[in-house]
Protein backbone atom coordinates (compact mmCIF):
# COMPACT_ATOMS: atom_id res chain seq x y z
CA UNK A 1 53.71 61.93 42.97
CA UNK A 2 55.40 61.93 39.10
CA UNK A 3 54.57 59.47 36.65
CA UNK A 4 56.93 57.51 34.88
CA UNK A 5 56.65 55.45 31.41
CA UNK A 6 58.53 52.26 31.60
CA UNK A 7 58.73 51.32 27.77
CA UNK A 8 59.32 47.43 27.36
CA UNK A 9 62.42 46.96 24.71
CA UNK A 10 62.41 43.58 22.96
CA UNK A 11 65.08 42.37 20.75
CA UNK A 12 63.88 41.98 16.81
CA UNK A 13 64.76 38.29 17.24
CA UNK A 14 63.01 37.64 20.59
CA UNK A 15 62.76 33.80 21.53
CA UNK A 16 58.89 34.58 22.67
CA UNK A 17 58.10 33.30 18.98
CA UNK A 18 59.64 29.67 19.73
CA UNK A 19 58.00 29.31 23.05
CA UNK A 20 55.41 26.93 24.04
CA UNK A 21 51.91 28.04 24.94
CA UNK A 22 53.13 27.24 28.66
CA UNK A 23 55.88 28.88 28.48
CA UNK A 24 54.30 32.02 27.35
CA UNK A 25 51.34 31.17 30.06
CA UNK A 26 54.30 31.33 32.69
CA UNK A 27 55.94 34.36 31.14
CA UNK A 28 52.22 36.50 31.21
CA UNK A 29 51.73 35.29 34.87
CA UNK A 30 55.01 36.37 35.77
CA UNK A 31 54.15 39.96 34.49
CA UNK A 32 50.77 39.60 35.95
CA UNK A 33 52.18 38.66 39.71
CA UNK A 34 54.65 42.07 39.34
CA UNK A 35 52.05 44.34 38.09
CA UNK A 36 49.63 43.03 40.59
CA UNK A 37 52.38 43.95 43.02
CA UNK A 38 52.28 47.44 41.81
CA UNK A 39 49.18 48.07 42.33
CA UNK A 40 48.65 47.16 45.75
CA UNK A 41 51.33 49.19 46.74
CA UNK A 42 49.68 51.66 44.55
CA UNK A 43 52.62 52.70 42.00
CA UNK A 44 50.85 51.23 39.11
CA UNK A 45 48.25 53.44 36.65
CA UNK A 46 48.61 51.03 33.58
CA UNK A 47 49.99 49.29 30.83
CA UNK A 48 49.20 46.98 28.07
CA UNK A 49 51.53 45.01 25.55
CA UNK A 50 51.31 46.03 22.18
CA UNK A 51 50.28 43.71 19.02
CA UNK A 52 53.53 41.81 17.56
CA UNK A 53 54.37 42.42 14.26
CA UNK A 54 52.34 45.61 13.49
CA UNK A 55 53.29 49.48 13.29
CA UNK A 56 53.04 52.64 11.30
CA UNK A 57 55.26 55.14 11.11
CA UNK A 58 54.39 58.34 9.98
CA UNK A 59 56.62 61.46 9.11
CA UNK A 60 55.57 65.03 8.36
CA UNK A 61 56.44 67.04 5.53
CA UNK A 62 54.84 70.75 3.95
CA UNK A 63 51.74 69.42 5.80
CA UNK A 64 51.23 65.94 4.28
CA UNK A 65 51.74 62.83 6.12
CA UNK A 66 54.12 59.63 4.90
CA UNK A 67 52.97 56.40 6.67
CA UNK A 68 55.11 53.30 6.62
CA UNK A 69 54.32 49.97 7.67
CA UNK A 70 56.62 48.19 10.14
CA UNK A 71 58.82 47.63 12.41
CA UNK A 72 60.64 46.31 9.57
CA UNK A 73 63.09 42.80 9.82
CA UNK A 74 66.44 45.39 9.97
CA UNK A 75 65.11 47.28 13.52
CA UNK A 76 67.18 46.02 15.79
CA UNK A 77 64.47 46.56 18.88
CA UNK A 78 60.81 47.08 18.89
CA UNK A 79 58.51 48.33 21.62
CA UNK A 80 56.81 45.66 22.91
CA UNK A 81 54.37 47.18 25.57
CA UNK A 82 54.95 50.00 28.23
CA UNK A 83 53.72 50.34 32.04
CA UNK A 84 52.41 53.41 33.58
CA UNK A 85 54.09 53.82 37.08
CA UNK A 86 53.52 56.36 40.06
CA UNK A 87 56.97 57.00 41.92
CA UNK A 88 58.28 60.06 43.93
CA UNK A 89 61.31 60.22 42.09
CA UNK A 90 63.89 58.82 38.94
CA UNK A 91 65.56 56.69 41.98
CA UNK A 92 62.40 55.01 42.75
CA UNK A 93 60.81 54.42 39.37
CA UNK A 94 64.33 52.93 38.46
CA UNK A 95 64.03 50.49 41.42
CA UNK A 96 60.35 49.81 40.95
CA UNK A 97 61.24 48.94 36.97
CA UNK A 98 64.38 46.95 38.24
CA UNK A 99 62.10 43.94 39.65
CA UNK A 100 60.05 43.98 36.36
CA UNK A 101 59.84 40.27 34.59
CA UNK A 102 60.99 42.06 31.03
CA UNK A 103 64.66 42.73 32.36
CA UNK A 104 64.90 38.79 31.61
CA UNK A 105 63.67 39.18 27.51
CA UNK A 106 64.88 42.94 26.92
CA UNK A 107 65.30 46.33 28.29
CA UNK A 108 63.30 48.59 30.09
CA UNK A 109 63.37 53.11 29.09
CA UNK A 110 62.40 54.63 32.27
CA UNK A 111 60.57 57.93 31.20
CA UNK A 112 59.20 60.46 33.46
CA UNK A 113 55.38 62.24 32.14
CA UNK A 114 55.56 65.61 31.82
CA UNK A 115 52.75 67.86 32.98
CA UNK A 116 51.52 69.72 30.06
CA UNK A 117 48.70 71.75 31.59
């Protein structure tokens, strides 16, 4: 069985910041009913959203590191959270990501893990 990285796209200018606290309540169950799904079908290993507004981005150069704050207001996208999935293949990892909630706020990058041992 592969792993696969579904990496949850959001637009810069998402609408989650004008939403009510029910809203967003509906919007986390929804994500909470798929990935429950998931896992008793046992395709999911994890996931977590990742904290809005904050980022560094560091660069390498002659052995010293740059870090930069962001994402900054001109990024068009930012990664808002990522799933861990188990699937036998591209085909199924595509159609398990295809029924995830986020395809209604953003876009979903389907990545298979490498084995690096």
């Amino acid at each position: 069985m592969n792993e696969y990285l579904l990496i949850l796209h959001d637009p810069a200018d998402s609408a989650f910041s004008e939403m009510s606290a029910e809203e967003m309540q509906g919007i986390i169950a929804r994500y909470g009913q798929w990935a429950g799904e998931m896992a008793s079908r046992g395709k999911m290993r994890g996931g977590n959203k990742l904290e809005d507004g904050t980022a560094r981005h560091l660069t390498g150069k002659a052995g010293a590191a740059t870090v930069l704050d962001g994402p900054f207001p001109e990024t068009k996208e930012v990664v808002g959270g990522y799933f861990l999935i188990a699937a036998e293949s591209y085909e199924e990892a595509v159609e398990l990501a295809s029924s995830c909630p986020h395809l209604d706020f953003g876009r979903i990058e389907v990545r298979r893990i490498e084995p690096t041992e």
